[in-house]
C-alpha atoms as a PDB file:
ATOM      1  CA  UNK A   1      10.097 -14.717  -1.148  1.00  0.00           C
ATOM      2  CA  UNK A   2       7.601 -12.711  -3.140  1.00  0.00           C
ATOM      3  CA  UNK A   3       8.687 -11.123  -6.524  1.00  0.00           C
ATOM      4  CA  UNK A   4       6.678  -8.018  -7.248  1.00  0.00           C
ATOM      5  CA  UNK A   5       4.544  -9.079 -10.317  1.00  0.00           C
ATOM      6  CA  UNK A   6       3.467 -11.670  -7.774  1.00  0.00           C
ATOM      7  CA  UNK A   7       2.021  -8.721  -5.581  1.00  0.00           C
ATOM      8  CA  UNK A   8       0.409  -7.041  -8.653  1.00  0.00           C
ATOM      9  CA  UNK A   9      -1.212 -10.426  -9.723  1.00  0.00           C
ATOM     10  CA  UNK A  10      -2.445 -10.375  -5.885  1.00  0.00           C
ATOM     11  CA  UNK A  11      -3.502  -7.331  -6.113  1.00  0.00           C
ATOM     12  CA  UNK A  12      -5.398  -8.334  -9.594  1.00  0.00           C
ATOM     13  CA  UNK A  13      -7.185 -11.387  -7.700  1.00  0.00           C
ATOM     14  CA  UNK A  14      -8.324  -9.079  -4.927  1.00  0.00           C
ATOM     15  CA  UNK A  15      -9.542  -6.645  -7.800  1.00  0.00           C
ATOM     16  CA  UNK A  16      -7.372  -3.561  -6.701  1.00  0.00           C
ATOM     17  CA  UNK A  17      -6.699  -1.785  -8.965  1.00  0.00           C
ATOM     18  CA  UNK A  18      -3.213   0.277  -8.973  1.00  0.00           C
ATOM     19  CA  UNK A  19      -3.813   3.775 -10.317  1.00  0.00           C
ATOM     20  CA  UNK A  20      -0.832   5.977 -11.635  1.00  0.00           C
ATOM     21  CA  UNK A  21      -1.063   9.923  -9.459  1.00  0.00           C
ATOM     22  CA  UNK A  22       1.091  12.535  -9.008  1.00  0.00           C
ATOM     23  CA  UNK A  23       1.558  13.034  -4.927  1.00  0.00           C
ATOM     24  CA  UNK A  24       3.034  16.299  -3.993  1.00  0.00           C
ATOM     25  CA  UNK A  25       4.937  14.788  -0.892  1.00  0.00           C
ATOM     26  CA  UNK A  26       3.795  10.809  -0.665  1.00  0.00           C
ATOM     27  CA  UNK A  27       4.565   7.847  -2.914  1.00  0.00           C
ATOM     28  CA  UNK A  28       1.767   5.958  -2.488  1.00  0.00           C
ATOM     29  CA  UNK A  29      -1.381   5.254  -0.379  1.00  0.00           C
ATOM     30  CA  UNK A  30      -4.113   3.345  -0.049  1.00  0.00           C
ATOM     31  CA  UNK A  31      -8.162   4.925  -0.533  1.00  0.00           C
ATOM     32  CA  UNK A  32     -11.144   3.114   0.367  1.00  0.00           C
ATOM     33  CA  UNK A  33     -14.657   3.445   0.839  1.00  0.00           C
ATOM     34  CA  UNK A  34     -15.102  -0.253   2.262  1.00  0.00           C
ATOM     35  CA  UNK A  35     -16.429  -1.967  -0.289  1.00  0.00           C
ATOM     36  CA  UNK A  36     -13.860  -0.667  -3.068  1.00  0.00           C
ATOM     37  CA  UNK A  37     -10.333  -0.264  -2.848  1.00  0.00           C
ATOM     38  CA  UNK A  38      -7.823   1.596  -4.668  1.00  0.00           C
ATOM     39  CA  UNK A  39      -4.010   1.665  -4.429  1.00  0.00           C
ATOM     40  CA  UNK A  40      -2.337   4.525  -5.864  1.00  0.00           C
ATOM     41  CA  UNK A  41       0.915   5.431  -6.724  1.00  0.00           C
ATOM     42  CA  UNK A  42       3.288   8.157  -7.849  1.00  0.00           C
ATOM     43  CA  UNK A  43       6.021   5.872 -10.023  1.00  0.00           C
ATOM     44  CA  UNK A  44       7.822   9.172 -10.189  1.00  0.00           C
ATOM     45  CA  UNK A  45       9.214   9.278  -6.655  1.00  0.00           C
ATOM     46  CA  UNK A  46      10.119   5.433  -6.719  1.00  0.00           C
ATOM     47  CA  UNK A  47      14.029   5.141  -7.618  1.00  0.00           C
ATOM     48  CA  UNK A  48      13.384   1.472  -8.129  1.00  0.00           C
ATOM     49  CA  UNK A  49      11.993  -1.937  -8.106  1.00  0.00           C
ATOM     50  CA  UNK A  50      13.176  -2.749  -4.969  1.00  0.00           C
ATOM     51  CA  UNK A  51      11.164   0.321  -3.378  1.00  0.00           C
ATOM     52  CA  UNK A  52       8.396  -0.083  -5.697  1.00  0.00           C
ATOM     53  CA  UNK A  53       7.832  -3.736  -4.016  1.00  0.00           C
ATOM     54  CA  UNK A  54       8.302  -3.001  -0.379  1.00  0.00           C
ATOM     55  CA  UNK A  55       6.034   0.138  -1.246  1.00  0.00           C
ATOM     56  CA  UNK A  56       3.424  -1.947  -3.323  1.00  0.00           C
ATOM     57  CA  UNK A  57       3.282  -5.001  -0.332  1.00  0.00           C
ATOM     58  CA  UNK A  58       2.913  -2.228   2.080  1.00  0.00           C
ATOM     59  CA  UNK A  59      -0.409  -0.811   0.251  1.00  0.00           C
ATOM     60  CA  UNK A  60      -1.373  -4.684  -0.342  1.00  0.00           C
ATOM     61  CA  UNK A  61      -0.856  -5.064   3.559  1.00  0.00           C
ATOM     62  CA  UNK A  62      -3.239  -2.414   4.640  1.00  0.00           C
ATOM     63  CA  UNK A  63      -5.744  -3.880   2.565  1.00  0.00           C
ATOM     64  CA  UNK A  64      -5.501  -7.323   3.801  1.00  0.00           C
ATOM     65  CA  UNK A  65      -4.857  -6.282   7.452  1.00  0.00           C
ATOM     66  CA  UNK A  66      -7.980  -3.397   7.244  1.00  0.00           C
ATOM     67  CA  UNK A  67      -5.539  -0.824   8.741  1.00  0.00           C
ATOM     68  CA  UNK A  68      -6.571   2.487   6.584  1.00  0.00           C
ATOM     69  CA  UNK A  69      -6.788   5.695   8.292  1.00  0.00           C
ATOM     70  CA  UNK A  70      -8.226   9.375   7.634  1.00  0.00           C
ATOM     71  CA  UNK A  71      -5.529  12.032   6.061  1.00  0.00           C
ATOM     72  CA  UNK A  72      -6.492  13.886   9.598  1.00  0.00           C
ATOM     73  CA  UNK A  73      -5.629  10.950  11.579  1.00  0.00           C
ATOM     74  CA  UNK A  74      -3.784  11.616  14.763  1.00  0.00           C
ATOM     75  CA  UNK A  75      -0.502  10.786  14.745  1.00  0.00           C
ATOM     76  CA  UNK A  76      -1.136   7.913  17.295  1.00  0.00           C
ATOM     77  CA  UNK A  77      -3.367   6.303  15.032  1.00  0.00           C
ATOM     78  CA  UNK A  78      -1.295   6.370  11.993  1.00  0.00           C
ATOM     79  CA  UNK A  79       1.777   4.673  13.974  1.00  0.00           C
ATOM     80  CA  UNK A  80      -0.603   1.769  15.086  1.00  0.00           C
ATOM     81  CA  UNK A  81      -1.795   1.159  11.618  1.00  0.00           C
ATOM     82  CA  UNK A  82       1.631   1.344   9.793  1.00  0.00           C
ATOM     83  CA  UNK A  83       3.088  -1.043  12.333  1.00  0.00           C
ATOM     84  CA  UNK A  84       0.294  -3.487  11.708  1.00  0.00           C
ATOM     85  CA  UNK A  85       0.601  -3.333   7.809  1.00  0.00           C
ATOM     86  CA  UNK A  86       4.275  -3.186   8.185  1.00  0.00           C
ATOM     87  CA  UNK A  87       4.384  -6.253   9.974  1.00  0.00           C
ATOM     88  CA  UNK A  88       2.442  -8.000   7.784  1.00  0.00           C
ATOM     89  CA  UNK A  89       5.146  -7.285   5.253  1.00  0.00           C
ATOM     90  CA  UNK A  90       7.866  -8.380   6.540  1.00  0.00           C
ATOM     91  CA  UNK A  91       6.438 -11.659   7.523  1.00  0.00           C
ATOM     92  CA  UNK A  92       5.085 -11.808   3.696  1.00  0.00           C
ATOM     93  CA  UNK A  93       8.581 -10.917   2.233  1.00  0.00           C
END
């Protein structure tokens, strides 16, 4: 079972970096352009380090798995990728 500094120092190796934002409405998400990746989150909204590791493995997983998606995905589209990534974390944790 993964601990979550072992996800940051993933995250490290893959050179992600994991910005700090404020969100109105999400916690976190994942940005990139396809060469560079970002993860960001808003620590704000996580109540704690239990969340902030199935949240941080989830961002880790859509990296790994290539599942990102457009903000003005359809709905369809956004299910398939969160299952992917999601799947990918619980088999990782």
């Amino acid at each position: 079972m993964k601990e979550l500094l072992d996800l940051y120092n993933e995250l490290e190796k893959y050179n992600i970096p994991v910005i700090k934002v404020a969100f109105p409405v999400k916690k976190a998400g994942s940005i990139t352009n396809g060469t560079d990746t970002i993860i960001a989150v808003d620590y704000s909204k996580i109540k704690d380090s239990k969340e902030e590791k199935r949240i941080i493995a989830e961002e880790k997983a859509h990296y790994e798995t290539g599942t990102f998606y457009a903000l003005n995905a359809d709905e369809e589209t956004i299910k398939k990728m969160e299952y992917k990534a999601n799947k990918r974390v619980y088999n990782e944790l």
